[in-house]
Protein backbone atom coordinates (compact mmCIF):
# COMPACT_ATOMS: atom_id res chain seq x y z
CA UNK A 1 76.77 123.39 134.70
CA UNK A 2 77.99 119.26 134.14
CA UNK A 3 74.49 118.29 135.27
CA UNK A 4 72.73 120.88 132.91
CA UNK A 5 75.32 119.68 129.67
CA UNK A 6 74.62 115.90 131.40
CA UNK A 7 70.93 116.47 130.61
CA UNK A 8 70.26 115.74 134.06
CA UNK A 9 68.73 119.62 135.31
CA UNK A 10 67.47 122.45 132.97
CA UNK A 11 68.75 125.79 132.62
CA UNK A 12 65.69 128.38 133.56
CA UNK A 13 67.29 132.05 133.88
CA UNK A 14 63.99 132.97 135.67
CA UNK A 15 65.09 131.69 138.52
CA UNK A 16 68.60 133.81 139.10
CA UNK A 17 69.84 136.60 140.89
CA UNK A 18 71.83 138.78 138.79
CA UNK A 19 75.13 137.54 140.90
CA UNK A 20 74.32 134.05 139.91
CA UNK A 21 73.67 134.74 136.57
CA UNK A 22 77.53 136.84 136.38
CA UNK A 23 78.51 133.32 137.87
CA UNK A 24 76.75 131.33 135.13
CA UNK A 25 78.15 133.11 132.57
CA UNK A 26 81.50 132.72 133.48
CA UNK A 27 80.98 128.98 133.80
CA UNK A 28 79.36 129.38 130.23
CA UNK A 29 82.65 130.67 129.22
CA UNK A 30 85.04 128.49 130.46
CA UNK A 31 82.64 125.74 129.08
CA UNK A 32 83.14 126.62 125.69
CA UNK A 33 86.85 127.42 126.14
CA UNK A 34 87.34 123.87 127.29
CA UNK A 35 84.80 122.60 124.04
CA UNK A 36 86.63 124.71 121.94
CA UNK A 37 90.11 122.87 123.25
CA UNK A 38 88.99 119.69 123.02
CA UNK A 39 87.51 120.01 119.15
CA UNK A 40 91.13 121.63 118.20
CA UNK A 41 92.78 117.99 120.07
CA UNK A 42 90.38 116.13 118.09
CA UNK A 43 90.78 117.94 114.92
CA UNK A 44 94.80 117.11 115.36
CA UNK A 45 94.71 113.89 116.23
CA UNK A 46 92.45 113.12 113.59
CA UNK A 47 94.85 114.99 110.85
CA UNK A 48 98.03 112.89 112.87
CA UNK A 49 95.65 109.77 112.18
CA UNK A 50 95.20 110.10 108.54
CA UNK A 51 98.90 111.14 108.23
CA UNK A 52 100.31 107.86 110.43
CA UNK A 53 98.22 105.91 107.98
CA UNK A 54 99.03 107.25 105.02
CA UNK A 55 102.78 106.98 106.29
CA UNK A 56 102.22 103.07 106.80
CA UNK A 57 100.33 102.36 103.54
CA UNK A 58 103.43 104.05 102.15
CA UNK A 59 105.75 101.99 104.15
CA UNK A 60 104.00 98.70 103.46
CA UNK A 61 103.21 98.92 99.44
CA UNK A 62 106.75 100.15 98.95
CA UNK A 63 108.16 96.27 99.58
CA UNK A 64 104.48 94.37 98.25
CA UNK A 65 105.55 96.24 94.82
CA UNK A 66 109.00 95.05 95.02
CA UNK A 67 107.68 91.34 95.90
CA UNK A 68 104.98 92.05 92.88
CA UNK A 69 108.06 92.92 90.42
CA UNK A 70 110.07 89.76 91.61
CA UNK A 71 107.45 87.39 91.69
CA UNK A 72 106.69 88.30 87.63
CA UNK A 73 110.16 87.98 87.22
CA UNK A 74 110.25 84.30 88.86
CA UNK A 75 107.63 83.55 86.38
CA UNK A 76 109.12 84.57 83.66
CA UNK A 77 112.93 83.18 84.25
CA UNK A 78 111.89 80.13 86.34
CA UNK A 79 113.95 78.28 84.10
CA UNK A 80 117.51 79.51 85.54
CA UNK A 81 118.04 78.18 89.41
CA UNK A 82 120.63 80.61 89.73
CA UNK A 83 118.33 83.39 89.59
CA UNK A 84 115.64 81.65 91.18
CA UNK A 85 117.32 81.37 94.15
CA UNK A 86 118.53 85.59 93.81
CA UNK A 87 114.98 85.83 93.97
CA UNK A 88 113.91 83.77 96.59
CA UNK A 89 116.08 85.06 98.88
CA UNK A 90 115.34 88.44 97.57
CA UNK A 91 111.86 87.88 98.57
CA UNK A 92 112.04 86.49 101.87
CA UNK A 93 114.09 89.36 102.74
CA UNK A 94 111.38 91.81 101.83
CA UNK A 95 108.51 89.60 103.73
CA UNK A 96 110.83 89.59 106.71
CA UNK A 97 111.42 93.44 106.27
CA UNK A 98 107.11 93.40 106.35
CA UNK A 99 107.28 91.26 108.88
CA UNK A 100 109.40 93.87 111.55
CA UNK A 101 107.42 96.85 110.26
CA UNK A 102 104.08 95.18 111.12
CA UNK A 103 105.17 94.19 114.60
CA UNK A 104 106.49 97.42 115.21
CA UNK A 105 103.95 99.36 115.03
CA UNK A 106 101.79 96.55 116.61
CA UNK A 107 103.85 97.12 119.75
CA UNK A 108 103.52 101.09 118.96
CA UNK A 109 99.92 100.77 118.98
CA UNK A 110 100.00 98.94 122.28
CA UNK A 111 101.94 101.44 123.64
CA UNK A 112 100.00 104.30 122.75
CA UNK A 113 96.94 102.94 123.76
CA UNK A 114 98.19 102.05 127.73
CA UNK A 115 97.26 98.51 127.07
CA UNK A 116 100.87 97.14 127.88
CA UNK A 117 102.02 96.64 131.78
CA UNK A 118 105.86 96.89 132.08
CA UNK A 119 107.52 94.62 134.69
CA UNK A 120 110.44 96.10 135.93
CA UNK A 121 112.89 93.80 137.64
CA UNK A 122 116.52 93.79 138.49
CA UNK A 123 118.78 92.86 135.49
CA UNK A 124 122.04 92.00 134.93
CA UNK A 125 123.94 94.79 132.30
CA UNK A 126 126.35 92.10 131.12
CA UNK A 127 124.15 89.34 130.93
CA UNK A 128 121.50 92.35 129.31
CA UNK A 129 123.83 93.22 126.80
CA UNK A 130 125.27 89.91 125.87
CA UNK A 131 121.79 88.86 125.30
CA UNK A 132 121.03 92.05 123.22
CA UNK A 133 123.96 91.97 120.60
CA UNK A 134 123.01 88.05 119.92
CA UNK A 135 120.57 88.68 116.94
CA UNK A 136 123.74 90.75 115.90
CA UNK A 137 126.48 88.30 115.50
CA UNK A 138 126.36 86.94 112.47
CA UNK A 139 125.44 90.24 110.25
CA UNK A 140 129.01 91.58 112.64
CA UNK A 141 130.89 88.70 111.53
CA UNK A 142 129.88 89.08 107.57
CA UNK A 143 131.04 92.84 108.15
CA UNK A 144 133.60 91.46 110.34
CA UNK A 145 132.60 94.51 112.48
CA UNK A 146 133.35 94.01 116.40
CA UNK A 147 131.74 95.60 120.03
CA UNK A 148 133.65 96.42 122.97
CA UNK A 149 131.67 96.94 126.23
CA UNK A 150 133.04 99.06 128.98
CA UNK A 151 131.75 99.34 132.76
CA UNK A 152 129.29 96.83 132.63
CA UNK A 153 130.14 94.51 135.38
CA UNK A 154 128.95 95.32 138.83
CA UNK A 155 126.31 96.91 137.00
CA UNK A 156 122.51 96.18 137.80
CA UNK A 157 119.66 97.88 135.92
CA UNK A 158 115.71 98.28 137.18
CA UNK A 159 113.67 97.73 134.00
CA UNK A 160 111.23 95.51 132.13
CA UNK A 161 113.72 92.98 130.51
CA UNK A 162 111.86 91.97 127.27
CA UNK A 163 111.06 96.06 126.43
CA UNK A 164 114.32 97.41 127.06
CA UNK A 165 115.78 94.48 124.83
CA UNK A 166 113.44 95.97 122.36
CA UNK A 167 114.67 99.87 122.74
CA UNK A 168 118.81 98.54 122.69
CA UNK A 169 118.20 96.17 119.95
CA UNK A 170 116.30 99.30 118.02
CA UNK A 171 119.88 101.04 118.58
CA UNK A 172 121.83 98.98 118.11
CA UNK A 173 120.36 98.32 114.91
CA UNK A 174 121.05 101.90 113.77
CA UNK A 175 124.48 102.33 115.26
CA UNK A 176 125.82 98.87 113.24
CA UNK A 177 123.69 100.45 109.79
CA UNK A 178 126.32 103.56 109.93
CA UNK A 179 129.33 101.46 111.62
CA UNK A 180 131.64 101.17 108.31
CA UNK A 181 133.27 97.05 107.56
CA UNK A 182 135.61 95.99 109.96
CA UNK A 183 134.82 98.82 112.33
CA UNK A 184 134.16 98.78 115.90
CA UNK A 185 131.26 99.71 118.07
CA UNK A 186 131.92 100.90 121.49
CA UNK A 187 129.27 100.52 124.58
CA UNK A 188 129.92 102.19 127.73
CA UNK A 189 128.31 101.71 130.98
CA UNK A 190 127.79 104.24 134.28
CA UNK A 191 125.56 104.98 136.65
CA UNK A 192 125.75 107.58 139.61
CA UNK A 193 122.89 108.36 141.89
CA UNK A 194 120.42 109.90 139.53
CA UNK A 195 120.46 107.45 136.40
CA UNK A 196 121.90 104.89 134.95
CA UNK A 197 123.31 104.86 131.35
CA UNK A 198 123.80 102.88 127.97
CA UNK A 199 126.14 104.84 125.76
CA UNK A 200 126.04 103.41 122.22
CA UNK A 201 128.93 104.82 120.28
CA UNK A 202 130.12 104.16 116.26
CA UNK A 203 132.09 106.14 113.95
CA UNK A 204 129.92 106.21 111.01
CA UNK A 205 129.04 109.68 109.37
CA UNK A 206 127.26 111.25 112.35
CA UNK A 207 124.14 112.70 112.40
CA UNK A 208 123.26 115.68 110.27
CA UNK A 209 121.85 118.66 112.11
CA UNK A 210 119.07 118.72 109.99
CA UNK A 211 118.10 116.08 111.25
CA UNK A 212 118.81 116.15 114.81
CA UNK A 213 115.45 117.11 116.13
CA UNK A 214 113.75 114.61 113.96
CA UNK A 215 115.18 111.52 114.85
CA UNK A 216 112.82 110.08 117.22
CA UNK A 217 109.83 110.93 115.21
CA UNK A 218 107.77 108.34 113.75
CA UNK A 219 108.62 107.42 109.97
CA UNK A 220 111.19 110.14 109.79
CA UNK A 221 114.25 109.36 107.42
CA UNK A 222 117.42 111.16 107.21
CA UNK A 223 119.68 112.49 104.56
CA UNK A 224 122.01 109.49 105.50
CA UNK A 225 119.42 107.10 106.23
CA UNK A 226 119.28 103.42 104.75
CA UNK A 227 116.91 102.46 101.70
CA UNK A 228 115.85 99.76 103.62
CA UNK A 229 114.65 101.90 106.81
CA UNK A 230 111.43 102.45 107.60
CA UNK A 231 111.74 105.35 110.32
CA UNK A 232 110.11 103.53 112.93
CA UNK A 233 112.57 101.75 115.60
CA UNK A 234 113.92 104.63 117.16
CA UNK A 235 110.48 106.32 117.91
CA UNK A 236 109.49 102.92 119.41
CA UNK A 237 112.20 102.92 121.59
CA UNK A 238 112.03 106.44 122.64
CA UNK A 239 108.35 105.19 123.58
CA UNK A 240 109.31 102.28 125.82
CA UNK A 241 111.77 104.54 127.56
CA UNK A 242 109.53 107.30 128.31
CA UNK A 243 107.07 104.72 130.32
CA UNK A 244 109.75 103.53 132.35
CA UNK A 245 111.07 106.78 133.73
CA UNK A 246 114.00 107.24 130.99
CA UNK A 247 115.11 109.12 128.01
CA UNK A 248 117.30 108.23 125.09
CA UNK A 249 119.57 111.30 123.56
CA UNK A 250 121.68 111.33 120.46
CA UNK A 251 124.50 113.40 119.89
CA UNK A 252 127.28 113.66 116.90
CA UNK A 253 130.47 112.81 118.60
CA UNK A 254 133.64 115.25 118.30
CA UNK A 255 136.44 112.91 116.21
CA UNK A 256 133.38 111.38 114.29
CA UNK A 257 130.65 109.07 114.66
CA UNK A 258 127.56 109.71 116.41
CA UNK A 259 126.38 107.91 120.74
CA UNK A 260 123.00 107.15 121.71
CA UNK A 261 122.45 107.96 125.26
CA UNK A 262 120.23 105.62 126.84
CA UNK A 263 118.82 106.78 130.58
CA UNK A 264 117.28 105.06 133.24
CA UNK A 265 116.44 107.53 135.87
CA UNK A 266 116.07 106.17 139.50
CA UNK A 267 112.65 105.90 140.59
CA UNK A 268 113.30 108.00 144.20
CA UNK A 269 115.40 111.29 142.04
C-alpha cells in the first residue's frame, strides 16, 4: 500500500485473490483513517496558527499605539523638559516591554520547533538562585519587598543553567507582580529521591479558580493579571521544563498567597 500511494507500483485488482483483496481493503481503510487524522491535525494547527498570530499582532500593536500617542505628544509639548523626560522614559519602557515579548516568543519558537539542545550540568541551588533574583534587586528595593530562601545549601540541581534561569526568572517575575510593598517572598528548597523542587511562595491575592487551568497557556490573562502582561512567560517556562524531564504546578496557598512548584524529576525514576 506505501509503495502504491509512493507512486512506485500500480494497483491492478485483476491480479487478486479474493483473500487479498479482503486484505487490501482493510489496508484501504486504515489508509484513509490515518489521512483523515492527519487533515483534522493540520486543519488545527493551522486554526492554532492564525490564532497565535493574531494573539501577537494584538500583543505587539497594543504598545506601538501607545509609543504612536506619546511620540505626537513629544511633538507637540517638546517645549516642557519636564514632560519630555515623562515621556522618554515612558517610551523606553514600552520598547523594552517589545523588546521581552519579541524574544520570548523567539525562544518559544525555538522551542517548538526542536531546534534548541539543552545542556544539562550540575548546578549549584544557592549560587542558581542568587544569580536568578539579581535582575530583581533593584525593582525589590523600590518596593522595599525582600526574599528569604530556605534549604538551598547542600543542594545540587541537574539542568541546563541558562534555560532554567529563564523558567525561575519567568516566576519569579509573576510571584514579585502580586507580592504587595514591603512584603516578603519565600523560596523553599527539597529534594528526595524522585525530584527535586523550587517552591516559589508570595502572599498576593492568589490565584482565581477560574483561572487555574489556564495559567500556563500561551497569551492567557487573568482576572488579577497586570496591564502590562502579555501572557507569555509562564507558558515559556512550562515549555523549558517539560524538555528537561520537569513540571511546574501552581496552587493558591491556605492563609493566602499563591506557590509555584517547580520539578526536576531524576532522570533514573
Amino acid at each position: 500500500m506505501d509503495r502504491i500511494l509512493h507512486g512506485s507500483e500500480e494497483l491492478v485488482l485483476s491480479s487478486y485473490r479474493e483473500g487479498d483483496i479482503a486484505i487490501l481493503r482493510d489496508e484501504i481503510y486504515k489508509m484513509t483513517v490515518r489521512l483523515r487524522e492527519q487533515s483534522e491535525r493540520l486543519s488545527e494547527d493551522k486554526g492554532a496558527l492564525a490564532d497565535a498570530l493574531a494573539d501577537i499582532s494584538h500583543q505587539i500593536r497594543t504598545p506601538l499605539t501607545t509609543l504612536n500617542i506619546m511620540t505626537a505628544r513629544m511633538m507637540k509639548e517638546g517645549d516642557d523638559p519636564g514632560q519630555r523626560e515623562r515621556l522618554l522614559r515612558e517610551m523606553n519602557r514600552m520598547l523594552e516591554r517589545i523588546e521581552w515579548l519579541i524574544t520570548a516568543l523567539l525562544k518559544m519558537s525555538k522551542l517548538d520547533a526542536g531546534s534548541i539542545t539543552l545542556e544539562p550540568a550540575v548546578i549549584s541551588m544557592e549560587e542558581f538562585l542568587t544569580r536568578a533574583l539579581e535582575p530583581f534587586e533593584i525593582q525589590m528595593e523600590l518596593k522595599d519587598q525582600s526574599c528569604e530562601i530556605n534549604g538551598a545549601q547542600g543542594i545540587t540541581l541537574s539542568a541546563d543553567e541558562a534555560w532554567t534561569l529563564e523558567v525561575v526568572r519567568n516566576v519569579l517575575k509573576n510571584s514579585l507582580e502580586y507580592t504587595p510593598a514591603g512584603e516578603k517572598l519565600v523560596i523553599d528548597c527539597s529534594e528526595n529521591p524522585v525530584f527535586t523542587e523550587i517552591a516559589v511562595s508570595d502572599n498576593g491575592p492568589g490565584i482565581d479558580p477560574e483561572d487555574m487551568p489556564h495559567l500556563f497557556e500561551r497569551f492567557y490573562r487573568g482576572k488579577n493579571a497586570e496591564s502590562s502582561s502579555f501572557g507569555i512567560g509562564l507558558a515559556l517556562a512550562q515549555s523549558i521544563m517539560s524538555r528537561q524531564n520537569g513540571i511546574i504546578r501552581a496552587e493558591n496557598r491556605t492563609g493566602g498567597g499563591s506557590v509555584f512548584r517547580i520539578r526536576f524529576y531524576r532522570q533514573n525514576v
